[in-house]
N, C-alpha and C. Protein backbone atom coordinates (compact mmCIF):
# COMPACT_ATOMS: atom_id res chain seq x y z
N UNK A 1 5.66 7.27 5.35
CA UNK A 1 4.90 6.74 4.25
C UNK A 1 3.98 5.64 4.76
N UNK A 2 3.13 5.26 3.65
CA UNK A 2 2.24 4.32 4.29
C UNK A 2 1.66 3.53 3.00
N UNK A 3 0.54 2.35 3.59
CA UNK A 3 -0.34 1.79 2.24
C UNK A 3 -1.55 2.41 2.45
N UNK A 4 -1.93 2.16 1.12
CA UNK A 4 -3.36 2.50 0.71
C UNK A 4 -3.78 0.98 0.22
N UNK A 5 -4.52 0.75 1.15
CA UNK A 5 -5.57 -0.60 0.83
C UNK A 5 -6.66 -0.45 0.39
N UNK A 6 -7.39 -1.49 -0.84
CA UNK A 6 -8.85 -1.40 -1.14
C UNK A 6 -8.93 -2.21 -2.52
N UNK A 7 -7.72 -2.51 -3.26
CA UNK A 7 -8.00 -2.96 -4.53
C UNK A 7 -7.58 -4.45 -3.98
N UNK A 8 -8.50 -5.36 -5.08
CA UNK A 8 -8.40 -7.01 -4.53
C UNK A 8 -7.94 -7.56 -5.80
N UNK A 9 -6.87 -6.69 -6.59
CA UNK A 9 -6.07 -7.64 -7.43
C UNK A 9 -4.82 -6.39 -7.82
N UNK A 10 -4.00 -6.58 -8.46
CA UNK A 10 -2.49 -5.86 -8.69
C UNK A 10 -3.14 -4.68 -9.00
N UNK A 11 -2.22 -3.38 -8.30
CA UNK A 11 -2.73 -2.25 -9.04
C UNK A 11 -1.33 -2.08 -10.01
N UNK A 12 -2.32 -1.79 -11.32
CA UNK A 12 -1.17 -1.28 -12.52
C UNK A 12 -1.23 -0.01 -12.79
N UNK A 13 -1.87 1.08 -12.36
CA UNK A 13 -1.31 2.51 -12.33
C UNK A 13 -1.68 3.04 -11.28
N UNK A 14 -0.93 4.15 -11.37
CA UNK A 14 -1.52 5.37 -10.61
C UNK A 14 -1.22 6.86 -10.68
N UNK A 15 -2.15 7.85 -10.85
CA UNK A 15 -2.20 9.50 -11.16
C UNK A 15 -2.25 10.31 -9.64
N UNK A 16 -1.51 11.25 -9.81
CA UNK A 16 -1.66 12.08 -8.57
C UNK A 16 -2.07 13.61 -9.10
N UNK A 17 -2.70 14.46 -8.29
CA UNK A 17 -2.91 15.74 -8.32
C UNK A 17 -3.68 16.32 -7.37
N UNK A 18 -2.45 17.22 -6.67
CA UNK A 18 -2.56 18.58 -5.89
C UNK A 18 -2.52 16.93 -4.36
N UNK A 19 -4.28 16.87 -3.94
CA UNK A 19 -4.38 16.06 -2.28
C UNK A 19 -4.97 14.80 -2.73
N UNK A 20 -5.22 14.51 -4.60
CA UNK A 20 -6.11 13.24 -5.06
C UNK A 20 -5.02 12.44 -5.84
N UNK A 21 -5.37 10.99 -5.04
CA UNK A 21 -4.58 10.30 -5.54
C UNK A 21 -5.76 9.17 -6.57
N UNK A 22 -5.31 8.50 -7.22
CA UNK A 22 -6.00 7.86 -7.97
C UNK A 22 -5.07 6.60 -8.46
N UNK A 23 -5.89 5.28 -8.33
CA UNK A 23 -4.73 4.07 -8.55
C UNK A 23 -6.62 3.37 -9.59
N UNK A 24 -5.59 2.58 -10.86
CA UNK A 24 -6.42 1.58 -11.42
C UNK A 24 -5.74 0.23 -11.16
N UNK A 25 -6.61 -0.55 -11.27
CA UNK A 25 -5.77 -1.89 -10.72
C UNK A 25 -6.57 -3.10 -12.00
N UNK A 26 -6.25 -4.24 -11.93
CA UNK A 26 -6.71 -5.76 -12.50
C UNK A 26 -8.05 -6.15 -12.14
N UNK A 27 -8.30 -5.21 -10.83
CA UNK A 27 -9.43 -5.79 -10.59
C UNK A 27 -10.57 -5.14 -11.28
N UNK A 28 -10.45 -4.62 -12.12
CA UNK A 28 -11.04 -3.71 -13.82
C UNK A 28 -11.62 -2.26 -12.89
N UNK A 29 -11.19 -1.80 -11.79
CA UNK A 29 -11.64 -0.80 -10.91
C UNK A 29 -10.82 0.57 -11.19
N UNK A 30 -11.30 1.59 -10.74
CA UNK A 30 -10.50 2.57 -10.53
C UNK A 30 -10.61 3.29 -9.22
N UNK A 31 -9.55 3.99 -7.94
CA UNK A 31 -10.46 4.54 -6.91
C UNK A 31 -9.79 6.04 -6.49
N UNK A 32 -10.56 6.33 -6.12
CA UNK A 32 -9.85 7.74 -6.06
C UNK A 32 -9.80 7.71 -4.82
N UNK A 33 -8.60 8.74 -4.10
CA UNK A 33 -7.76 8.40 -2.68
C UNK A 33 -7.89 10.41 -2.70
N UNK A 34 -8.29 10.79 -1.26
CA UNK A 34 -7.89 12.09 -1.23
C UNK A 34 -6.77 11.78 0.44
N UNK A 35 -6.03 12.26 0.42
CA UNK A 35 -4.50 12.47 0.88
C UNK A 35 -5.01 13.23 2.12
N UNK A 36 -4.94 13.12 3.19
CA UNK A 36 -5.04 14.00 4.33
C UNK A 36 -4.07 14.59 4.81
N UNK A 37 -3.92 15.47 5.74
CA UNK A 37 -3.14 16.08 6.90
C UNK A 37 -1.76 15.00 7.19
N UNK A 38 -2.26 13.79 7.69
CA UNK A 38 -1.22 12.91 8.41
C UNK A 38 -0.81 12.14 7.14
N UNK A 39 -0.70 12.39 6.03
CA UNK A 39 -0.47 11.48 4.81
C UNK A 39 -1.31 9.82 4.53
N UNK A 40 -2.12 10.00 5.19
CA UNK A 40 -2.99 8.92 5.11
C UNK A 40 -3.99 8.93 3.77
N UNK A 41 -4.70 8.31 3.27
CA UNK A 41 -5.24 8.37 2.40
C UNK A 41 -7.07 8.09 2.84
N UNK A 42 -8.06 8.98 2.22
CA UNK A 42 -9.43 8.03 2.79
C UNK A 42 -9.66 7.81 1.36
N UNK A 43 -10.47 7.03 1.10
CA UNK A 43 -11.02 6.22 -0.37
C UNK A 43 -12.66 7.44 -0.47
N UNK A 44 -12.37 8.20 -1.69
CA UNK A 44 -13.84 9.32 -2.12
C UNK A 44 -14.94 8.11 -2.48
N UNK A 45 -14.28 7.47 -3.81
CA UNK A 45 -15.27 6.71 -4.69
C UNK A 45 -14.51 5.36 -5.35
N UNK A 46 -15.29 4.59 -5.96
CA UNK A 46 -14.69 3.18 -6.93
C UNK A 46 -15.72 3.29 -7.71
N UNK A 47 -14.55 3.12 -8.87
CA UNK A 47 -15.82 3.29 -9.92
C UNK A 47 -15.13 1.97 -10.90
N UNK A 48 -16.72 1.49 -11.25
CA UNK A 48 -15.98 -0.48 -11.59
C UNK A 48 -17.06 -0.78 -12.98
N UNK A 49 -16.74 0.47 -13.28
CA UNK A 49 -17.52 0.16 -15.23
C UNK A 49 -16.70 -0.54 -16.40
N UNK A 50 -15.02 -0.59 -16.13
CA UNK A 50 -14.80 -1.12 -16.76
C UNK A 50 -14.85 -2.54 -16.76
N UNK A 51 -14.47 -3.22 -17.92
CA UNK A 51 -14.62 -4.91 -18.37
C UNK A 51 -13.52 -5.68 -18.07
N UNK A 52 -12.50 -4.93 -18.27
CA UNK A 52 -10.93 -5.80 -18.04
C UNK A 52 -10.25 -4.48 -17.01
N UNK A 53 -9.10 -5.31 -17.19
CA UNK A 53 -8.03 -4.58 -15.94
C UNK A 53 -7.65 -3.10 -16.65
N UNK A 54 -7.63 -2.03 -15.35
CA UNK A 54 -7.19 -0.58 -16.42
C UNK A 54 -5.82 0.13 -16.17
N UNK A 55 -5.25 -0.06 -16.72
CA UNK A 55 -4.25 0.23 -17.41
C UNK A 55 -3.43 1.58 -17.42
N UNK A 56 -3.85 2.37 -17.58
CA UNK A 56 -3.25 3.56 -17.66
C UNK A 56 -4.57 4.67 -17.06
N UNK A 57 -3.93 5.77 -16.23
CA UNK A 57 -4.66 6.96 -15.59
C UNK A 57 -4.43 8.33 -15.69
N UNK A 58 -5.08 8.74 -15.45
CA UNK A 58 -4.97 10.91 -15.89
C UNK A 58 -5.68 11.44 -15.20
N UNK A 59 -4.93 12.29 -14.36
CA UNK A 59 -6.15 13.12 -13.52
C UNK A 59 -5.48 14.41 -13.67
N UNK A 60 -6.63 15.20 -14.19
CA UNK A 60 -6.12 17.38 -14.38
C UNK A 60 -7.32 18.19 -13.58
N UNK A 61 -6.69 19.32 -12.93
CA UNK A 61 -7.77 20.00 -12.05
C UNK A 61 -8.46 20.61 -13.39
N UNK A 62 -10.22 20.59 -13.44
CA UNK A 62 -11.45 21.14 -14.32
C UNK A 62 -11.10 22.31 -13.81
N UNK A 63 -10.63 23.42 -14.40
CA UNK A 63 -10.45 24.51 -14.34
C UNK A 63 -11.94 25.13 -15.12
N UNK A 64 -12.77 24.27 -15.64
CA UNK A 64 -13.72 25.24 -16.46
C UNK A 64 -15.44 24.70 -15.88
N UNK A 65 -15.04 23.93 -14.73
CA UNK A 65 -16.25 23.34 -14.11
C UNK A 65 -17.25 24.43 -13.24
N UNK A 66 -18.44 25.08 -12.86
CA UNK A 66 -18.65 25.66 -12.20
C UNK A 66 -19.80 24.73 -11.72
N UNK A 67 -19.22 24.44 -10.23
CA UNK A 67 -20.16 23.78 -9.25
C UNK A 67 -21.00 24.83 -8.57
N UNK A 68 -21.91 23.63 -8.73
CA UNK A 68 -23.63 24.35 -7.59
C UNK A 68 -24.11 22.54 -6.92
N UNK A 69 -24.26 22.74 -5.80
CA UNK A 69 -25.02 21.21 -4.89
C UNK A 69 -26.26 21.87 -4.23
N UNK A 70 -26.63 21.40 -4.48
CA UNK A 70 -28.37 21.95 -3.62
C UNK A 70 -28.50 23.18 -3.77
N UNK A 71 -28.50 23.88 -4.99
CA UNK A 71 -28.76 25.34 -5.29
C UNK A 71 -27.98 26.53 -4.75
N UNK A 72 -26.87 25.89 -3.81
CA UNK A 72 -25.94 27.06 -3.19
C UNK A 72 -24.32 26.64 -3.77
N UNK A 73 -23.70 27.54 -4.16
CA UNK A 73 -22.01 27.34 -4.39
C UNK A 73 -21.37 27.03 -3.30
N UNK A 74 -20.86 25.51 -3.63
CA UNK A 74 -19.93 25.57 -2.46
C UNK A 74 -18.37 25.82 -3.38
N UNK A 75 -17.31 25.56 -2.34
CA UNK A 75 -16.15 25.58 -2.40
C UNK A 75 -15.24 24.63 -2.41
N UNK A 76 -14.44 24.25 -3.41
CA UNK A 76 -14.09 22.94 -3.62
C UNK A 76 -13.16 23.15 -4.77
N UNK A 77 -12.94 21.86 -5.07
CA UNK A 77 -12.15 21.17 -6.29
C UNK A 77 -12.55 20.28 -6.99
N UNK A 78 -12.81 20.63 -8.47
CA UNK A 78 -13.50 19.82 -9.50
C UNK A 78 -12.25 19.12 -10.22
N UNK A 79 -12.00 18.00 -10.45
CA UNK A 79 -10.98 16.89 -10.96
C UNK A 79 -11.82 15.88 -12.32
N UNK A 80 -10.68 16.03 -13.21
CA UNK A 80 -11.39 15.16 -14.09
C UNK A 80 -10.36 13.92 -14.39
N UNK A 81 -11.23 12.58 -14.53
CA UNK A 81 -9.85 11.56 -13.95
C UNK A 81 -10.21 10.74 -14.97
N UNK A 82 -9.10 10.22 -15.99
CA UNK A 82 -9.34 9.51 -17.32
C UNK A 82 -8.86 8.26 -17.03
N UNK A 83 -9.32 7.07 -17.43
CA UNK A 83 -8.85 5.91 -17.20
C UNK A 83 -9.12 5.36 -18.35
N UNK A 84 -8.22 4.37 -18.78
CA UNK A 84 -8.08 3.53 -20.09
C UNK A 84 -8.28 2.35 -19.74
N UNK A 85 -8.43 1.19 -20.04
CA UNK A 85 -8.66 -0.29 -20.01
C UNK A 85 -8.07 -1.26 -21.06
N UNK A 86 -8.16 -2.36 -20.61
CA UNK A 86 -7.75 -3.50 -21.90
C UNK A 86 -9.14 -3.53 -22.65
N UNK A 87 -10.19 -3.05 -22.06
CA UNK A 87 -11.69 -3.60 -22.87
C UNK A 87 -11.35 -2.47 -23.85
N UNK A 88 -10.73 -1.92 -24.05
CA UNK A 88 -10.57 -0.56 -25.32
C UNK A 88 -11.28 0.38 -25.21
N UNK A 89 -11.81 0.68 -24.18
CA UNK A 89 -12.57 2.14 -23.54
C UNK A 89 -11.44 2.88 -22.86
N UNK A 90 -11.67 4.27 -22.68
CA UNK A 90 -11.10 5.55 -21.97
C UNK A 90 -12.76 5.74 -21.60
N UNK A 91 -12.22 6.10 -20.09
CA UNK A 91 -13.63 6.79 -19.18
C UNK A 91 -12.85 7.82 -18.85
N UNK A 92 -14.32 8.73 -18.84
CA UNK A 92 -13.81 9.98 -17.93
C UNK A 92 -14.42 10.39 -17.08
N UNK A 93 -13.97 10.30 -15.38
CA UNK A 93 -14.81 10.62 -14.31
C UNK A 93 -14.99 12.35 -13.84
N UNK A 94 -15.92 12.48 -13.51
CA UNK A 94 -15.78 13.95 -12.86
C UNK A 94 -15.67 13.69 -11.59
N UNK A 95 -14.58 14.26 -10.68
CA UNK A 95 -14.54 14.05 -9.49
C UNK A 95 -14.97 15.73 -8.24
N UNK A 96 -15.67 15.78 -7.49
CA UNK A 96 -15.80 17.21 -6.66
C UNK A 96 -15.58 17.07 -5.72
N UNK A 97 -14.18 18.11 -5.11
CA UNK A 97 -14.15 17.87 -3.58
C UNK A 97 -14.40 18.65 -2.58
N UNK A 98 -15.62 18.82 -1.76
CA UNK A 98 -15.39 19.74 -1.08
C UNK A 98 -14.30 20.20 -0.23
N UNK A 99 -14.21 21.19 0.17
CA UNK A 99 -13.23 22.03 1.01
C UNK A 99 -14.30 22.02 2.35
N UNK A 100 -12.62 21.23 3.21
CA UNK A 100 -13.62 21.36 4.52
C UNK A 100 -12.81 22.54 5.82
């Protein structure tokens, strides 16, 4: 086992699904973690729209997403990752991962 570093105040949740991990923390952030081979984690994205600390997380594979990037289909995994806050918002991120 190991840490995942990157948030600069308490993390108060975290969602997992399938190789994506996802932690929200105090520091009103959310980040998404994809899981490698050696159980390490690399950081995809941070996404820091909310106002206060967030609270609760949800991540479900988009089973109904059909990706296109530069006019060709790639191959991947579309994730949709819900985060709640104390500011009284729910966001919902679309996350895409390629397959490498």
């Amino acid at each position: 086992m190991g840490t995942i570093r990157g948030h600069t105040k308490a993390v108060l949740c975290l969602a997992a699904m399938e190789d994506l991990e996802c932690s929200g923390s105090a520091d009103n952030s959310v980040r998404i973690w994809m899981r490698g081979i050696n159980i390490s984690c690399s950081c995809l994205a941070v996404f820091e729209d909310h106002k206060r600390p967030v609270k609760c997380l949800a991540a479900v594979v988009d089973f109904y997403s059909t990706v296109s990037h530069g006019g060709s289909d790639q191959s991947g995994s579309s994730y949709l990752v819900y985060s709640g806050s104390l500011d009284c918002d729910v966001m919902v991120w679309k996350i895409w991962v390629p397959l490498l």
